[in-house]
C-alpha atoms as a PDB file:
ATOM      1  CA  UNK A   1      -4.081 -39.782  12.488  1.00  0.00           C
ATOM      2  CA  UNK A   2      -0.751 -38.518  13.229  1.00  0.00           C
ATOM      3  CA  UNK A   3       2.505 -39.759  11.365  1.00  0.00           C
ATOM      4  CA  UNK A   4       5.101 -40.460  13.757  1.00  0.00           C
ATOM      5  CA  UNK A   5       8.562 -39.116  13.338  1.00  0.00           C
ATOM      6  CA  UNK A   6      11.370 -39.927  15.444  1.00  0.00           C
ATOM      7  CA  UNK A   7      14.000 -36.321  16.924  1.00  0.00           C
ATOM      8  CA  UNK A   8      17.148 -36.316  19.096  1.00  0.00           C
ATOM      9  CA  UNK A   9      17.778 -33.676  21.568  1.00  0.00           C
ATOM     10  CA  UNK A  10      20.111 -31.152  20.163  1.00  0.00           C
ATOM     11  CA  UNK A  11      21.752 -29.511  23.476  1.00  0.00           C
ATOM     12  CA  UNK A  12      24.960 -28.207  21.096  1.00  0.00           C
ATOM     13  CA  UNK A  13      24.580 -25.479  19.075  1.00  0.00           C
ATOM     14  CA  UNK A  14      27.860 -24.882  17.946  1.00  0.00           C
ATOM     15  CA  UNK A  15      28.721 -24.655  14.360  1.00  0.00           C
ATOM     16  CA  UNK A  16      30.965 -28.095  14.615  1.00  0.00           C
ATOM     17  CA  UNK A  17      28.696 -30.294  16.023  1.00  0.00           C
ATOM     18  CA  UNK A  18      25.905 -28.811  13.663  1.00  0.00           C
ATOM     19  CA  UNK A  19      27.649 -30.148  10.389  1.00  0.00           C
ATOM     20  CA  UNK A  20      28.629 -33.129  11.991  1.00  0.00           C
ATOM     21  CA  UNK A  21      24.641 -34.228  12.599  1.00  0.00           C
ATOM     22  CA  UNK A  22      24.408 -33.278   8.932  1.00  0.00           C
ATOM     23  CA  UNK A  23      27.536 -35.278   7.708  1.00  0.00           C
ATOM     24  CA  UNK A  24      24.915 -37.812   9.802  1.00  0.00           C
ATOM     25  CA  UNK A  25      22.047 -37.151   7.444  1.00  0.00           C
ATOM     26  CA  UNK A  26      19.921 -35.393  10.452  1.00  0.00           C
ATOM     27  CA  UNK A  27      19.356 -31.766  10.579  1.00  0.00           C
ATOM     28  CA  UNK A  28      18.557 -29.023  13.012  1.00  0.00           C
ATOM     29  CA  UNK A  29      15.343 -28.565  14.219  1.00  0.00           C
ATOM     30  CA  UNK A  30      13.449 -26.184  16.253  1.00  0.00           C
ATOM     31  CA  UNK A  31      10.018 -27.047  18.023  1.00  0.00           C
ATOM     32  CA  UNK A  32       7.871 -24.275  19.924  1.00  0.00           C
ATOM     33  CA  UNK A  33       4.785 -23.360  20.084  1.00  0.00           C
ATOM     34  CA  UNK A  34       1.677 -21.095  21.701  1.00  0.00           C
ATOM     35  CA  UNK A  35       2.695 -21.091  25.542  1.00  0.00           C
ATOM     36  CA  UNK A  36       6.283 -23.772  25.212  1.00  0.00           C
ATOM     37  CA  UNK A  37       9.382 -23.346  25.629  1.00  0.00           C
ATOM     38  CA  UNK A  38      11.278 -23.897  22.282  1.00  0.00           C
ATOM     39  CA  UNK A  39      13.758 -26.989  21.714  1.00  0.00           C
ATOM     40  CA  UNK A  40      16.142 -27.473  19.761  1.00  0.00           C
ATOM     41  CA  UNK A  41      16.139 -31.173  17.829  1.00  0.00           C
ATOM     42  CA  UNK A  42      17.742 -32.842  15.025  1.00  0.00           C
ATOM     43  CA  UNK A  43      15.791 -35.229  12.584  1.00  0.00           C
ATOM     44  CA  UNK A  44      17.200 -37.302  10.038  1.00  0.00           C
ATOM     45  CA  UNK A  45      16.476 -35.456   6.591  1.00  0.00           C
ATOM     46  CA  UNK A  46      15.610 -38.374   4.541  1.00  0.00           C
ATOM     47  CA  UNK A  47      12.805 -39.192   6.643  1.00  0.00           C
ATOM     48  CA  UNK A  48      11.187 -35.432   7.398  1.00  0.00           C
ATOM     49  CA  UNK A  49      11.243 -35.182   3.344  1.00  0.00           C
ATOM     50  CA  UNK A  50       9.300 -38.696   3.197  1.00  0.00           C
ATOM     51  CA  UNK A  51       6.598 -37.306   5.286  1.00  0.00           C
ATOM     52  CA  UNK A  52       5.775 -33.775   3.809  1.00  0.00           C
ATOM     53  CA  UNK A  53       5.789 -36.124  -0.038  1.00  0.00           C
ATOM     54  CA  UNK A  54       3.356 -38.571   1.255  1.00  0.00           C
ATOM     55  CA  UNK A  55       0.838 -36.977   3.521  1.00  0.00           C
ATOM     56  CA  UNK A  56       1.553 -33.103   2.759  1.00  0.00           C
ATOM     57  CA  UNK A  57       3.042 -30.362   3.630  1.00  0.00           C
ATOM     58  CA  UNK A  58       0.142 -29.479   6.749  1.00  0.00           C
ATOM     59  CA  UNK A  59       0.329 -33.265   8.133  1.00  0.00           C
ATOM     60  CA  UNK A  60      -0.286 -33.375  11.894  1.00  0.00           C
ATOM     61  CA  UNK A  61       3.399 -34.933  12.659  1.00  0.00           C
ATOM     62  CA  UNK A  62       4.034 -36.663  16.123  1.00  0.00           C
ATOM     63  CA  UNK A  63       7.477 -36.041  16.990  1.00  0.00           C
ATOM     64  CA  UNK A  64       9.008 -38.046  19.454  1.00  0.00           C
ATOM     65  CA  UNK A  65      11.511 -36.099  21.366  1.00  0.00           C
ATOM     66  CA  UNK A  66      13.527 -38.883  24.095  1.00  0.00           C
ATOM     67  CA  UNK A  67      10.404 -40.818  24.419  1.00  0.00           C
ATOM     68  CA  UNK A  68       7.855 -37.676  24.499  1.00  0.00           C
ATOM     69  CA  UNK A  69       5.613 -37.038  21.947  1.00  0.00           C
ATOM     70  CA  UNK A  70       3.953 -33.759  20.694  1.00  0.00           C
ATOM     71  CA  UNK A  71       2.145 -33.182  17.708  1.00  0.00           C
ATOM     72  CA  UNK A  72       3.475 -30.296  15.416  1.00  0.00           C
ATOM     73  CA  UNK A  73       3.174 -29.236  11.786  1.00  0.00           C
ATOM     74  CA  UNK A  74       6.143 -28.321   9.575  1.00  0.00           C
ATOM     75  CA  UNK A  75       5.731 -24.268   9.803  1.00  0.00           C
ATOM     76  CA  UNK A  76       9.050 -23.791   7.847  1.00  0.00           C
ATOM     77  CA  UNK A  77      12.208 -24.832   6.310  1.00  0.00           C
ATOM     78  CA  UNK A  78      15.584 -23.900   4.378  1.00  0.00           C
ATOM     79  CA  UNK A  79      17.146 -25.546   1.960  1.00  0.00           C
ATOM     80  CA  UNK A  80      20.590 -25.052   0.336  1.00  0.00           C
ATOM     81  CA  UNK A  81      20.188 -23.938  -3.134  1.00  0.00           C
ATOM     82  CA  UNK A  82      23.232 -25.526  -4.877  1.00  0.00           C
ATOM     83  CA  UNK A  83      23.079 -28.825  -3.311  1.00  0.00           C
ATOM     84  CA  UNK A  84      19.097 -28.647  -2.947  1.00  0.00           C
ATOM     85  CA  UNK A  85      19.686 -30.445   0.825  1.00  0.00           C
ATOM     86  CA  UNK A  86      17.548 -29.806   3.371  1.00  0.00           C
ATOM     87  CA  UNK A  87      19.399 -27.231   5.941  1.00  0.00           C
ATOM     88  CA  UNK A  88      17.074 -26.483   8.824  1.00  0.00           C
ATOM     89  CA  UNK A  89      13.274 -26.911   9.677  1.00  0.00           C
ATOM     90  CA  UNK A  90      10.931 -25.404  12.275  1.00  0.00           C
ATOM     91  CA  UNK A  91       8.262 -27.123  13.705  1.00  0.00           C
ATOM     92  CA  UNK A  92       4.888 -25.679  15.089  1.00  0.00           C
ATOM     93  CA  UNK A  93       3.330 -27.347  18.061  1.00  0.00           C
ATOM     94  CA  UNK A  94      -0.512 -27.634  17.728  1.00  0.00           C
ATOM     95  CA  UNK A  95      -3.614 -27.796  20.139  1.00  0.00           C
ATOM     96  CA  UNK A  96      -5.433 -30.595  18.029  1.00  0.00           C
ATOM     97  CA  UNK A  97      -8.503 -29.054  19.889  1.00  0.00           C
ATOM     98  CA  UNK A  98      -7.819 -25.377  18.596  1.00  0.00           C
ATOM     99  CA  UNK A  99      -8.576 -23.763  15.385  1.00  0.00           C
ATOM    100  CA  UNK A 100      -5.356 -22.769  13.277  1.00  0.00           C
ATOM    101  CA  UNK A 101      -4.853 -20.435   9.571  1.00  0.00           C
ATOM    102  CA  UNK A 102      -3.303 -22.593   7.337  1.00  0.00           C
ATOM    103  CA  UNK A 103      -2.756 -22.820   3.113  1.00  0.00           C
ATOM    104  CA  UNK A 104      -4.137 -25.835   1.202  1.00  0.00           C
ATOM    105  CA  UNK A 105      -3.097 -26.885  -2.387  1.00  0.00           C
ATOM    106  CA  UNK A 106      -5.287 -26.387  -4.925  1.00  0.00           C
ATOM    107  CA  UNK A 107      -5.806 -28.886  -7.337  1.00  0.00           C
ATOM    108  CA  UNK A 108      -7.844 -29.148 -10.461  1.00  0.00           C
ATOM    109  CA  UNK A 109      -9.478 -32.404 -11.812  1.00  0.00           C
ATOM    110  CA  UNK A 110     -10.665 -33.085 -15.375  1.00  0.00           C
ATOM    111  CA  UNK A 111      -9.919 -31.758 -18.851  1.00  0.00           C
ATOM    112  CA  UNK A 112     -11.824 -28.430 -19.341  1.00  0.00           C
ATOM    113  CA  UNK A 113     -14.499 -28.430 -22.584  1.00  0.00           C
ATOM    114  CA  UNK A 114     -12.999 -24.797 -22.874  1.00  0.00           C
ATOM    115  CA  UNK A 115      -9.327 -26.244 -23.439  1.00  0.00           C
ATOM    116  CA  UNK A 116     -10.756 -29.241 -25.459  1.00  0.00           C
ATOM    117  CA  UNK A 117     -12.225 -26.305 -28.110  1.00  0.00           C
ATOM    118  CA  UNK A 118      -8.965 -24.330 -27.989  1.00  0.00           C
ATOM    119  CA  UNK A 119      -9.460 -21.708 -24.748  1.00  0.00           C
ATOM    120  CA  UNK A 120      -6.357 -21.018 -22.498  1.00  0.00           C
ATOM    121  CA  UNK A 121      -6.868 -22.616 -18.817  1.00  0.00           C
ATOM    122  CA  UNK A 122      -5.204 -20.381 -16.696  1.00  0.00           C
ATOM    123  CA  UNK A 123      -4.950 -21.012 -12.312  1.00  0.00           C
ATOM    124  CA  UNK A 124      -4.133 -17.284 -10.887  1.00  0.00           C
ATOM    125  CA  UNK A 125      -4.689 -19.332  -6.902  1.00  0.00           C
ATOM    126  CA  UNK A 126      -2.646 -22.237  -6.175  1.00  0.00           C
ATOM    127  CA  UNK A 127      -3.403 -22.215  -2.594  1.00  0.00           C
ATOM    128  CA  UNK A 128      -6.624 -21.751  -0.709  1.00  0.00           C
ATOM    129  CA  UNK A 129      -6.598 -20.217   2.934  1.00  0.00           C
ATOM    130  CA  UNK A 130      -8.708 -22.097   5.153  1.00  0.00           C
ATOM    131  CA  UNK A 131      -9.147 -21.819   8.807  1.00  0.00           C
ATOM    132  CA  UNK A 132      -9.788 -25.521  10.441  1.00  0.00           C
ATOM    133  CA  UNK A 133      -8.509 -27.547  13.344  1.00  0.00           C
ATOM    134  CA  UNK A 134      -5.464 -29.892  12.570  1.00  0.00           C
ATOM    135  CA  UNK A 135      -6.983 -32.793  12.380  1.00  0.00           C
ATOM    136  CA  UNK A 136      -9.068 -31.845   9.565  1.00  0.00           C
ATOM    137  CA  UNK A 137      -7.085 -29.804   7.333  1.00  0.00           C
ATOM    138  CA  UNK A 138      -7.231 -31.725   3.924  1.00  0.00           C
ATOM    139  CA  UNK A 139      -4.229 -32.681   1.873  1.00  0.00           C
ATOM    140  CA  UNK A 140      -5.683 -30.445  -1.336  1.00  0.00           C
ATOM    141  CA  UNK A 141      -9.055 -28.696  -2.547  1.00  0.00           C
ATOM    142  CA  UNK A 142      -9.909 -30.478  -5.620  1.00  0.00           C
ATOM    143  CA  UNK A 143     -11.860 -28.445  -8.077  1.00  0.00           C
ATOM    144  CA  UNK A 144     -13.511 -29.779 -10.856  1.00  0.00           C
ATOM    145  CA  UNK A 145     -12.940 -27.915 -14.249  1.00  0.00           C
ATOM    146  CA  UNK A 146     -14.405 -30.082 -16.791  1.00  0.00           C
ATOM    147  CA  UNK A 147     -17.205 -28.385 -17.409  1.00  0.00           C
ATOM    148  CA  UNK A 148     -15.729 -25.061 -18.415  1.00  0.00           C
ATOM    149  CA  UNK A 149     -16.600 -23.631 -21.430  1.00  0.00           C
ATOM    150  CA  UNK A 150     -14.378 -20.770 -23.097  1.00  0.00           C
ATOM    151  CA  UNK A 151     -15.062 -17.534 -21.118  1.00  0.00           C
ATOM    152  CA  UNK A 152     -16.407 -19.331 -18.035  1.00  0.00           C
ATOM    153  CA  UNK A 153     -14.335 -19.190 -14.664  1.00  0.00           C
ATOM    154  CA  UNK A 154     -14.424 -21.042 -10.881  1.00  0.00           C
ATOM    155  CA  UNK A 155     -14.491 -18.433  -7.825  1.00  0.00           C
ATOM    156  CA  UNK A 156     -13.661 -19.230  -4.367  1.00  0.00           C
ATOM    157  CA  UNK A 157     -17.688 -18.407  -3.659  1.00  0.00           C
ATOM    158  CA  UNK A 158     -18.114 -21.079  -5.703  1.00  0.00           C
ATOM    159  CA  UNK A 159     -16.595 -23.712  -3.779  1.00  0.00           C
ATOM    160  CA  UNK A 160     -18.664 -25.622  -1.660  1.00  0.00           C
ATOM    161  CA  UNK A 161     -19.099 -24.940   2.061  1.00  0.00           C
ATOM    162  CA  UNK A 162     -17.429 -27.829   4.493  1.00  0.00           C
ATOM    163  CA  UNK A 163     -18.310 -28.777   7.927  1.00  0.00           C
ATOM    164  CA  UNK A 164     -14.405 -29.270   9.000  1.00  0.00           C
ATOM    165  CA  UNK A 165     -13.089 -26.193   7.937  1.00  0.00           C
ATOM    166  CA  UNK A 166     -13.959 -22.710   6.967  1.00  0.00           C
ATOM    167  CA  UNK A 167     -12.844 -20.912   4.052  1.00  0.00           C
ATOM    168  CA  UNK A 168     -11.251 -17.566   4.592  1.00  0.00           C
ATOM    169  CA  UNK A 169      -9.937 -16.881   1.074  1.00  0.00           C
ATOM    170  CA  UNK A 170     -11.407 -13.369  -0.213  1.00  0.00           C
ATOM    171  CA  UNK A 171     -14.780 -15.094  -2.100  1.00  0.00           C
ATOM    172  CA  UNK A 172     -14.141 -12.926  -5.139  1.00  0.00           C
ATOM    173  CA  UNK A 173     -10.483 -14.620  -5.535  1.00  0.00           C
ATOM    174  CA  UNK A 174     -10.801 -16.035  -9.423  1.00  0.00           C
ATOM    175  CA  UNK A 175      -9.300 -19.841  -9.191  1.00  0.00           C
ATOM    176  CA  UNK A 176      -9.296 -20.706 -12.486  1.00  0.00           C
ATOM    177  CA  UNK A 177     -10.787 -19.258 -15.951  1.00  0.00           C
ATOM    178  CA  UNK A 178     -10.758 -20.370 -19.662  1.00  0.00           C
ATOM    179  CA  UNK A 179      -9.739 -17.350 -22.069  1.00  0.00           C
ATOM    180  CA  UNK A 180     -10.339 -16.922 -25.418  1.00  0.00           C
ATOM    181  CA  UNK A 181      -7.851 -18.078 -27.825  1.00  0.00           C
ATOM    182  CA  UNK A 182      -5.546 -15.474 -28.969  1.00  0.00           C
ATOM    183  CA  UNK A 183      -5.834 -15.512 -33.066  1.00  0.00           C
ATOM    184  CA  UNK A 184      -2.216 -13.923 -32.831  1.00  0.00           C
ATOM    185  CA  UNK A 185      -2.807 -11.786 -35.900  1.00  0.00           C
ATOM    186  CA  UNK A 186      -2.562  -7.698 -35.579  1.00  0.00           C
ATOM    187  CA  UNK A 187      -4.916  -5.575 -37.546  1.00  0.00           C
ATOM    188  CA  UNK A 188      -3.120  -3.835 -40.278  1.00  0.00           C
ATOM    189  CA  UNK A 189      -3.727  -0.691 -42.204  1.00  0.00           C
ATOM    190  CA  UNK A 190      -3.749  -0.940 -45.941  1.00  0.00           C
ATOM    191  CA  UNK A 191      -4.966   2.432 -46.510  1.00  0.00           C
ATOM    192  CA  UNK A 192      -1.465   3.738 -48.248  1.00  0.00           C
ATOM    193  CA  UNK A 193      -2.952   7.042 -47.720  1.00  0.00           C
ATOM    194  CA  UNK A 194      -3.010   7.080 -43.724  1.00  0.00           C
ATOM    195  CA  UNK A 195       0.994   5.858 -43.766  1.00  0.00           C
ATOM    196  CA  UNK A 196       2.771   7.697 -42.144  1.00  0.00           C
ATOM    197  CA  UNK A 197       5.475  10.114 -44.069  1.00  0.00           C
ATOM    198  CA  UNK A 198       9.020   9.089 -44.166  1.00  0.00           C
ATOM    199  CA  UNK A 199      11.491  11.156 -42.622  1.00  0.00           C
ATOM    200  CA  UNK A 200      14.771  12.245 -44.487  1.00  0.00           C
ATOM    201  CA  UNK A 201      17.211  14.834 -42.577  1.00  0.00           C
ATOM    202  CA  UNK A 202      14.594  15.318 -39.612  1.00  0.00           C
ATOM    203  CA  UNK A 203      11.903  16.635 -42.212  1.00  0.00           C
ATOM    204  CA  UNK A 204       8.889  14.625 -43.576  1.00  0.00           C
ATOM    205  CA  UNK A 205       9.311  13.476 -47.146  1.00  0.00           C
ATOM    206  CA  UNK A 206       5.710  14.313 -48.810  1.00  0.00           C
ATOM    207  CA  UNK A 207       7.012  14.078 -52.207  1.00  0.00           C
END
């Protein structure tokens, strides 16, 4: 089901009446899509953050521009790196009935035997690549590590297949993998005989 988010027509662009939405807590927005003319919106920040924290970053959104309502995803956004505010976002219009590429989080459940008996967990994928329509694109892939032993590691072949969406990630893709722990010590060589011979003025010193 579709989260409902409320826009205002933006019809000026200018630079003045774009920070004075902002000084209003909106920002500017741009909705297009396969075969739609883009418009330009403004939605208030405060809530567009709201909805990407509590259903994710792929949540079917229903954006109701002046009474009409189309369903989009958040495709992208800027932010302003001193203040960390919320700048701009672009908005994707979907076909609900139409397959789309999209990234999932990955996230990993349970406490790995390999880390319990000292092994470094290590994630190389964060997100998985799935291809799905939008109404059943899942808010994360959980992955179970708990059974991982040092030396033992999760592919994307081994996730399990789904009937709402297909998994395009590269199968071979590691996900996650316990490593041996490092002792940290270097091997030395005691043999005084194999040193090598000090240098004085350029020459070696085999005194």
């Amino acid at each position: 089901m579709a989260v409902k988010l409320n826009a205002e027509k933006r019809e000026d662009l200018k630079k003045s009446h774009t920070r004075t939405i902002r000084q209003q807590g909106l920002i500017p927005a741009v909705v297009y899509g396969k075969g739609k003319e883009p418009k330009t919106v403004a939605v208030n920040s405060i809530d567009l953050l709201k909805t990407v924290r509590d259903e994710g970053r792929n949540a079917i959104i229903s954006l109701n521009v002046a009474g009409e309502s189309v369903d989009v995803m958040l495709h992208d956004y800027q932010v302003e790196p001193i203040k960390d505010e919320l700048l701009h976002a672009d908005f994707y219009a979907v076909n609900m009935s139409q397959v789309i590429d999209v990234e999932v989080p990955i996230h990993l459940d349970g406490d790995a035997q390999g880390s319990k008996d000292g092994g470094v967990l290590q994630q190389p994928l964060y997100n998985l690549a799935i291809r799905a329509k939008p109404g059943n694109i899942p808010e994360e892939i959980v992955v179970d590590v708990s059974k991982l032993e040092v030396g033992d590691s999760i592919t994307v072949s081994d996730l399990p297949e789904s009937k709402d969406y297909e998994i395009t990630e590269d199968e071979s893709t590691t996900i996650v993998s316990i490593l041996a722990p490092d002792s940290g010590t270097v091997e030395e060589d005691t043999d005084e005989e194999q040193k090598e011979p000090e240098l004085v003025n350029g020459e070696a010193n085999e005194e």
